[in-house]
C-alpha atoms as a PDB file:
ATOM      1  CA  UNK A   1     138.031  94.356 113.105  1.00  0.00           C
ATOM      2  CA  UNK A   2     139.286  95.733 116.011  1.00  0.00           C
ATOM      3  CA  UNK A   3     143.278  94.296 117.232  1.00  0.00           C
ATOM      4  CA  UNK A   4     145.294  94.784 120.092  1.00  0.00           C
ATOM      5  CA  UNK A   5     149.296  94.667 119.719  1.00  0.00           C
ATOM      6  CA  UNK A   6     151.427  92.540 122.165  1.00  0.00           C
ATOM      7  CA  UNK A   7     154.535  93.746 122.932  1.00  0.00           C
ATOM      8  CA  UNK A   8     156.859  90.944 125.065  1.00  0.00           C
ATOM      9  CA  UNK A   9     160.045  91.921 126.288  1.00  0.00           C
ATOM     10  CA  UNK A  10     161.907  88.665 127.337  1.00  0.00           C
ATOM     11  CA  UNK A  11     164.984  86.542 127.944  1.00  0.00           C
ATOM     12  CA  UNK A  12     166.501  85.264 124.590  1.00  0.00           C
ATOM     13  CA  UNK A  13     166.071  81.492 125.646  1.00  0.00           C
ATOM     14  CA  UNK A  14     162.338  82.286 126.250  1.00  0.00           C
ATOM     15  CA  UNK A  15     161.675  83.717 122.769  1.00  0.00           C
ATOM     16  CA  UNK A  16     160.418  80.645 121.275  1.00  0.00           C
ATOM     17  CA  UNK A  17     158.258  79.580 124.162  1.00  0.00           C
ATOM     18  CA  UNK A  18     156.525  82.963 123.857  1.00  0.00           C
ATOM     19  CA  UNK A  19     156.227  82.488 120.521  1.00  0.00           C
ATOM     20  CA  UNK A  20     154.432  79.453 120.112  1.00  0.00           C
ATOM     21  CA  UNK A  21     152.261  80.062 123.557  1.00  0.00           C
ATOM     22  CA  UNK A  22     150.974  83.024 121.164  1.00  0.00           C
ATOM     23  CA  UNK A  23     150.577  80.666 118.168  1.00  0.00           C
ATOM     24  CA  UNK A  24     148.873  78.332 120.504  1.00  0.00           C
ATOM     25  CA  UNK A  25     146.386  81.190 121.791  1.00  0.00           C
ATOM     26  CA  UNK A  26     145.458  82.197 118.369  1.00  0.00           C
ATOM     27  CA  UNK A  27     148.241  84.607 117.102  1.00  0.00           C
ATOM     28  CA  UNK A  28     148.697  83.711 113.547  1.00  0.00           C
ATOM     29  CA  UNK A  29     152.107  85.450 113.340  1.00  0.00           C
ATOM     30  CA  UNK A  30     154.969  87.247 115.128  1.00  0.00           C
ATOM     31  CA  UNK A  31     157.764  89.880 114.891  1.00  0.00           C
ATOM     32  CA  UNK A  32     160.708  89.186 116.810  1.00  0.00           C
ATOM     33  CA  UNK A  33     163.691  91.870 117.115  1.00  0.00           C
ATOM     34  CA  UNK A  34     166.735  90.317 119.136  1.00  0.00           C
ATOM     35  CA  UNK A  35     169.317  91.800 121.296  1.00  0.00           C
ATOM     36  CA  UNK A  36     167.116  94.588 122.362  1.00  0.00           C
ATOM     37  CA  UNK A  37     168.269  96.322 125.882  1.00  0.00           C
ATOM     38  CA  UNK A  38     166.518  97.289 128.939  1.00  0.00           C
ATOM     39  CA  UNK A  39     166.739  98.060 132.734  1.00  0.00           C
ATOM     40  CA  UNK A  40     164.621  96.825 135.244  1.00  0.00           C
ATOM     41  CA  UNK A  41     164.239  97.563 138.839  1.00  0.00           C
ATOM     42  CA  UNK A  42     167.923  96.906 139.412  1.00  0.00           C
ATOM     43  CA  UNK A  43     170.419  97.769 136.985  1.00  0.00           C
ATOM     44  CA  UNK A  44     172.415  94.916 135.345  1.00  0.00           C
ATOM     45  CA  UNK A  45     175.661  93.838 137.104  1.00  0.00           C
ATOM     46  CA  UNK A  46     179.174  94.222 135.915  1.00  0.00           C
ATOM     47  CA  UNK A  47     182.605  92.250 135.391  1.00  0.00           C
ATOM     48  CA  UNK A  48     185.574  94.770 135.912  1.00  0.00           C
ATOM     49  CA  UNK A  49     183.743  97.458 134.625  1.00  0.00           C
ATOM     50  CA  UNK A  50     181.511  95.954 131.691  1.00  0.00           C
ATOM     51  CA  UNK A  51     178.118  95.388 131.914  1.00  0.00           C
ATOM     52  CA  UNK A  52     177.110  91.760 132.155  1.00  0.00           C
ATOM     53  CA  UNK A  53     173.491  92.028 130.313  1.00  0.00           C
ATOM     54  CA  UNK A  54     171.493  88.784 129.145  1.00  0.00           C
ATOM     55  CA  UNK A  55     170.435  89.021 125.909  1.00  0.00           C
ATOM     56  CA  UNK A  56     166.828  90.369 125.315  1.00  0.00           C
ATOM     57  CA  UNK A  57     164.166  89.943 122.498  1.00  0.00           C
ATOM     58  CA  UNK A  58     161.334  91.876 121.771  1.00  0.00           C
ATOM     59  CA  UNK A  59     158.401  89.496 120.599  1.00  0.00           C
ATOM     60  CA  UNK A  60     155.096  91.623 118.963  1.00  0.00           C
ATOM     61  CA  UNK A  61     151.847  89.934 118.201  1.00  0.00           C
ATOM     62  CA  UNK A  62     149.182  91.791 116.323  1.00  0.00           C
ATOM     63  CA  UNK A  63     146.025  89.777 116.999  1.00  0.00           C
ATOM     64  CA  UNK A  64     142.051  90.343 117.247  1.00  0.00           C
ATOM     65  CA  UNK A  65     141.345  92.163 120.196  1.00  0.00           C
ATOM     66  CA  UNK A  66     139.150  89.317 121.696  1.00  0.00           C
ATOM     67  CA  UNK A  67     141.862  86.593 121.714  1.00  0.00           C
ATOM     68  CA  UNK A  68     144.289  89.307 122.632  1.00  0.00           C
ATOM     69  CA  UNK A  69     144.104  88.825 127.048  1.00  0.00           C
ATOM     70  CA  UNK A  70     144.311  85.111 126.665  1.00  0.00           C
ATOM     71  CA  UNK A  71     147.488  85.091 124.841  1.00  0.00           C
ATOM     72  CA  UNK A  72     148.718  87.577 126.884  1.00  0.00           C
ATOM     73  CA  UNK A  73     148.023  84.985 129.627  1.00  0.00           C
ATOM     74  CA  UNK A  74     149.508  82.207 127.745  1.00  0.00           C
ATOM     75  CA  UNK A  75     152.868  84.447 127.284  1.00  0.00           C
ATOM     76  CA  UNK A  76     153.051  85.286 130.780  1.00  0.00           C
ATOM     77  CA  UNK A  77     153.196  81.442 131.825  1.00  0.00           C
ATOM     78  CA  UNK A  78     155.228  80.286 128.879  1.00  0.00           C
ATOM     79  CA  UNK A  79     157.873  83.104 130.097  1.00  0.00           C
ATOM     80  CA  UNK A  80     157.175  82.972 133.772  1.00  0.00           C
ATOM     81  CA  UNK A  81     156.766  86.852 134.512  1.00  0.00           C
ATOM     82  CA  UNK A  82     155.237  86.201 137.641  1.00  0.00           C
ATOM     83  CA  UNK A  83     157.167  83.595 139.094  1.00  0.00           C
ATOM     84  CA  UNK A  84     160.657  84.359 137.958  1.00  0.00           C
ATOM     85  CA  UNK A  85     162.004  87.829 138.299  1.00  0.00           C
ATOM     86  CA  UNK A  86     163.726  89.237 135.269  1.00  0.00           C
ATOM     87  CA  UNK A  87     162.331  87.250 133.468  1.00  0.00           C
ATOM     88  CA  UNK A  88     160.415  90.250 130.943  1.00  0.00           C
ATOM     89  CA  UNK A  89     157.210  91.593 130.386  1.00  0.00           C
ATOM     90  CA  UNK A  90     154.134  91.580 128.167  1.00  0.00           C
ATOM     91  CA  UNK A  91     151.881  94.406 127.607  1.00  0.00           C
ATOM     92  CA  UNK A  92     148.907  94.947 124.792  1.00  0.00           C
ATOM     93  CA  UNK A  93     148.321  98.395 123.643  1.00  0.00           C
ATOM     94  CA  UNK A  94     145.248  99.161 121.178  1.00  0.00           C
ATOM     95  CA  UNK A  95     145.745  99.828 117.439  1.00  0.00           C
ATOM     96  CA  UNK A  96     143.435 101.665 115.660  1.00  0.00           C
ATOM     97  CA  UNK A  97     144.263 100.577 111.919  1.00  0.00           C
ATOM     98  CA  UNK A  98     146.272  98.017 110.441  1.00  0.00           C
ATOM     99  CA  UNK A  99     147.155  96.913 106.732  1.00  0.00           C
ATOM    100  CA  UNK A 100     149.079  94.165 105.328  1.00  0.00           C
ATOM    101  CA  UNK A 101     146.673  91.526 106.986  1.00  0.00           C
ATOM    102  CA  UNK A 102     145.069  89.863 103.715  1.00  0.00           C
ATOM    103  CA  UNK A 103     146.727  86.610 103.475  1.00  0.00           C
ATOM    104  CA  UNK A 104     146.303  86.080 107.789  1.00  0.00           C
ATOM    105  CA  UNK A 105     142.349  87.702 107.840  1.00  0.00           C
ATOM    106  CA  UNK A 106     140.512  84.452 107.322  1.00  0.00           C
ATOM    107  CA  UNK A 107     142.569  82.894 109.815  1.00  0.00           C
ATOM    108  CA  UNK A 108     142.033  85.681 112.696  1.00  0.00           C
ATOM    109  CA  UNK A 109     138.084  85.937 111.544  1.00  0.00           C
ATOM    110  CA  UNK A 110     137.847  82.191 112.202  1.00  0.00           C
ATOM    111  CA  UNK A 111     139.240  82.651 115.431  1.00  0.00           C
ATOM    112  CA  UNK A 112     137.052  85.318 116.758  1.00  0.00           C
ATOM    113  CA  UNK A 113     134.041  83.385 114.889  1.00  0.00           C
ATOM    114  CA  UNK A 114     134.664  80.439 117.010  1.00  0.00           C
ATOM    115  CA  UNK A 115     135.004  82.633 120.181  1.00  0.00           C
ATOM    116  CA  UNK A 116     131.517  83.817 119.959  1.00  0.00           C
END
């Protein structure tokens, strides 16, 4: 079966509106790594000399490539990347093997059964 990963960088009070807008779209798990650290367009401000930087998660969903653009969508609104800036980002990237998946596989075939 071919699967896509999702890799959402967000605000940490987003994290668990991102994760259950890719439950709700059909991921059937996530991997979430807080405190993470990035730079956008313009770099973070600072307080007498210390960065002031909000905290970040990284959210990954590894999902069946046919469900993978709608819960991308879903993220995108839970998070508001397009209407709030800063706010994070969501990309999917293609994965050409995966293991581990036994217990989740009749839940992710059902989903792409039901798509077709």
């Amino acid at each position: 079966m071919r699967m896509k990963l999702i890799v959402a960088l967000v605000s940490g009070n987003k994290t668990e509106a991102v994760v259950e807008a890719g439950r709700s779209g059909g991921a059937t798990g996530a991997t979430i790594i807080t405190s993470v650290r990035g730079e956008g367009l313009l770099p973070e401000r600072t307080f007498f000399g210390l960065r002031v930087e909000a905290q970040r998660d990284l959210v990954m969903f590894l999902v069946a490539d046919i469900r993978a653009r709608y819960i991308l969508e879903r993220i995108r609104d839970a998070a508001g990347f397009d209407t709030q800036g800063g706010s994070g980002i969501a990309f999917q990237i293609d994965v050409e093997d995966s293991v581990g998946l036994v217990t989740q596989m009749a839940a992710i075939r059902e989903e792409v059964e039901q798509e077709i």
